[in-house]
C-alpha atoms as a PDB file:
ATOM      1  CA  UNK A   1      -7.131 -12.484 -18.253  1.00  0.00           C
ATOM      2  CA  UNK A   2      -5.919 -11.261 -14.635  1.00  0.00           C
ATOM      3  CA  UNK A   3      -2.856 -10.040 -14.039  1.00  0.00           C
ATOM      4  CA  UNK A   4      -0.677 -11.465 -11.410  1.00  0.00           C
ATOM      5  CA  UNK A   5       0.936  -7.822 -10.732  1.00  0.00           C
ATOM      6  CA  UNK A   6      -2.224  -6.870  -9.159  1.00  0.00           C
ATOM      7  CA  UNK A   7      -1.290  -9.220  -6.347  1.00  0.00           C
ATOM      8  CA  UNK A   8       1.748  -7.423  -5.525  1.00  0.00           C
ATOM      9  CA  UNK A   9       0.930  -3.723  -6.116  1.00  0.00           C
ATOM     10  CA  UNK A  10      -2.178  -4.270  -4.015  1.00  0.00           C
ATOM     11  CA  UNK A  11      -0.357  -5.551  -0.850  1.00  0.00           C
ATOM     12  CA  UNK A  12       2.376  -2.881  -0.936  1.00  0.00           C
ATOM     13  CA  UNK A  13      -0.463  -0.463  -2.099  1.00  0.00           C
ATOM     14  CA  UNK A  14      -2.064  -1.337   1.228  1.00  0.00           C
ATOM     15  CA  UNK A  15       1.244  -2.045   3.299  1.00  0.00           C
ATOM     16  CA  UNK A  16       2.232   1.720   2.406  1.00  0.00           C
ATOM     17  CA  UNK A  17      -1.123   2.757   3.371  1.00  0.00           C
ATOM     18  CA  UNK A  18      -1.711   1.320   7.234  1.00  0.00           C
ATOM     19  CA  UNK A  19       0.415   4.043   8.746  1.00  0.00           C
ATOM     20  CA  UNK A  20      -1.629   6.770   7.397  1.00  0.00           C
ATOM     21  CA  UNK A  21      -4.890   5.403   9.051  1.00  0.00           C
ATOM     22  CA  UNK A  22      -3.483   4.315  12.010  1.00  0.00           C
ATOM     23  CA  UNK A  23      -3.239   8.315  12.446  1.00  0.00           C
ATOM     24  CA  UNK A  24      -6.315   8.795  11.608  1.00  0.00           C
ATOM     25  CA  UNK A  25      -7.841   5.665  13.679  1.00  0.00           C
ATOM     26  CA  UNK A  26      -6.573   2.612  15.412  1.00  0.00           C
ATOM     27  CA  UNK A  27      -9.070   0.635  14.959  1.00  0.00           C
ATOM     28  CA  UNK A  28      -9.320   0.969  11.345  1.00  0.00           C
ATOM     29  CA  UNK A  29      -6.175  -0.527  10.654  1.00  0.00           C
ATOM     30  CA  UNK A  30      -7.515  -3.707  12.279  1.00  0.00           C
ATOM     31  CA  UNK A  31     -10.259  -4.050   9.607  1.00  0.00           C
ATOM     32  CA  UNK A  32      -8.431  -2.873   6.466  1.00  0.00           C
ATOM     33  CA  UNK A  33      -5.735  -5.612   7.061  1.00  0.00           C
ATOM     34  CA  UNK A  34      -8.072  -7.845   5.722  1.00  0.00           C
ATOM     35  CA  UNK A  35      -8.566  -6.024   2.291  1.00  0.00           C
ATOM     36  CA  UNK A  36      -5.364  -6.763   0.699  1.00  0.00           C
ATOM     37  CA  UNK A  37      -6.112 -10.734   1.699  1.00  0.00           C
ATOM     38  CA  UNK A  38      -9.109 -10.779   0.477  1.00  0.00           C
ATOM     39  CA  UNK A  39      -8.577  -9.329  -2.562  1.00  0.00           C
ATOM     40  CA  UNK A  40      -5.513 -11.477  -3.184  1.00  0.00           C
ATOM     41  CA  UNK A  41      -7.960 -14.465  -2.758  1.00  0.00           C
ATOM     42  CA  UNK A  42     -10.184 -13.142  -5.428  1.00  0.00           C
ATOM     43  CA  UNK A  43      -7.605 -12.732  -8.029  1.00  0.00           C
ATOM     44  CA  UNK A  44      -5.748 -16.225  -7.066  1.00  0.00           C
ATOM     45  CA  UNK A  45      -9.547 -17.378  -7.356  1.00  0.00           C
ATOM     46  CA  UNK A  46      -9.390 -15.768 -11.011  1.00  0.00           C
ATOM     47  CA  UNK A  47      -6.127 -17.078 -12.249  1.00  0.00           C
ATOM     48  CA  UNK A  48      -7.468 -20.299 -11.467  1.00  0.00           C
ATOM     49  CA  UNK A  49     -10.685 -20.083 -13.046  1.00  0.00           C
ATOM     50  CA  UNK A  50      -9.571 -18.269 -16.027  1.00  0.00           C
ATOM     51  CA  UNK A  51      -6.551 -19.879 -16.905  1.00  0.00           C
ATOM     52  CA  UNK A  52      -6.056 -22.211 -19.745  1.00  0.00           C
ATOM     53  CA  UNK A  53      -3.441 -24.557 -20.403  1.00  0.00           C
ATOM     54  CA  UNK A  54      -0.622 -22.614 -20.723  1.00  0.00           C
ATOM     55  CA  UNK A  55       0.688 -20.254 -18.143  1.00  0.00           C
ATOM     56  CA  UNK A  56       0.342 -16.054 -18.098  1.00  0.00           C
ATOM     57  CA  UNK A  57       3.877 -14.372 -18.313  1.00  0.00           C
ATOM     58  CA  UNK A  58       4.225 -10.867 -16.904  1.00  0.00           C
ATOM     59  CA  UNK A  59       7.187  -8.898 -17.850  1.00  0.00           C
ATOM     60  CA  UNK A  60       7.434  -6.105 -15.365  1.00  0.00           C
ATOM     61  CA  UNK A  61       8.685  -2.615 -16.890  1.00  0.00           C
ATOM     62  CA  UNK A  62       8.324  -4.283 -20.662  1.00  0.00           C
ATOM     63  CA  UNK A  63      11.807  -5.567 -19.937  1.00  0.00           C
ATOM     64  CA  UNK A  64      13.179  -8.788 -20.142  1.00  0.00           C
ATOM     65  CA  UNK A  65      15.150 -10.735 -18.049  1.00  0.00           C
ATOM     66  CA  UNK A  66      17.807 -10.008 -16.040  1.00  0.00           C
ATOM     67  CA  UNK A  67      16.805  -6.282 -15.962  1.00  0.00           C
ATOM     68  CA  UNK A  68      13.311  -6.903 -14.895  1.00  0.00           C
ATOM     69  CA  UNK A  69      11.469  -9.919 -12.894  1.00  0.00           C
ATOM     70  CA  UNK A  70       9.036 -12.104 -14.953  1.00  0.00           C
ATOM     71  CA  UNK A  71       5.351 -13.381 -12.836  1.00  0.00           C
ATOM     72  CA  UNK A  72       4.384 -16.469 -14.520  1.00  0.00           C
ATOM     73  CA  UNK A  73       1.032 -17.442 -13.165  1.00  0.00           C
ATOM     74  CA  UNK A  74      -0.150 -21.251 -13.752  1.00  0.00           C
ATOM     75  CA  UNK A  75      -2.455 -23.398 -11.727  1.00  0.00           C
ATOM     76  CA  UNK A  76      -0.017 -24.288  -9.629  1.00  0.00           C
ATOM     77  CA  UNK A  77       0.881 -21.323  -8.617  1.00  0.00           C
ATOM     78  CA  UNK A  78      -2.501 -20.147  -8.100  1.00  0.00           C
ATOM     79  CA  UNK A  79      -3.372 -23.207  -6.119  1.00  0.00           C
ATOM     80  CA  UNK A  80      -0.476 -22.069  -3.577  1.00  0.00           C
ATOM     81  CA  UNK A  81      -1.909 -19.013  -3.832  1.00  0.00           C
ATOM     82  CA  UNK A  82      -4.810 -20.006  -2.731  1.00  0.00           C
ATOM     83  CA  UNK A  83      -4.296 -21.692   0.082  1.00  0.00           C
ATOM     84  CA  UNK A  84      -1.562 -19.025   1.333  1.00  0.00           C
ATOM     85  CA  UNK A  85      -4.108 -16.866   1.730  1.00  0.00           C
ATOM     86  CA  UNK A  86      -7.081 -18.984   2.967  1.00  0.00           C
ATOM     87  CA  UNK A  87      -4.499 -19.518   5.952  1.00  0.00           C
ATOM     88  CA  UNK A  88      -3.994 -15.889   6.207  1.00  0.00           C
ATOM     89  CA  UNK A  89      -7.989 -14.800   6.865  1.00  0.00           C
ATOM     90  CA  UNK A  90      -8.317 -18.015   9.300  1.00  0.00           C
END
């Protein structure tokens, strides 16, 4: 199954990451804006391919609420998901 966290640790992966090549080249950054979105479309695509009736739950840290945030990842979810980031390319 695909883990929602991916999602997350991707973007700020990426986020943390512009900066350093827009030392190394402007136009770079331009290009590689588009990994993190389309990436996020493939695993949204995932989640709602591989998903089965009930939903995913992600602890974060192996803690449980309140000390930790918990991803649950259903259709609907991934339906939002994928249409946030359709938007996002166009």
């Amino acid at each position: 199954m695909v883990n929602p966290i991916w999602i997350i640790a991707v973007t700020l992966f990426s986020i943390f990451l512009m900066p350093i090549l827009g030392i190394i080249n402007k136009k770079i950054t331009k290009y590689f804006a588009f990994v993190p979105l389309i990436f996020n479309l493939y695993v949204s695509i995932l989640i709602m391919l591989k998903q089965q009736l009930m939903p995913s739950v992600t602890t974060t840290g192996k803690f449980w609420p309140p000390i930790a945030i918990n991803l649950v990842a259903d259709h609907f979810t991934a339906l939002f998901l994928l249409l946030i980031n359709l938007m996002a390319i166009l």
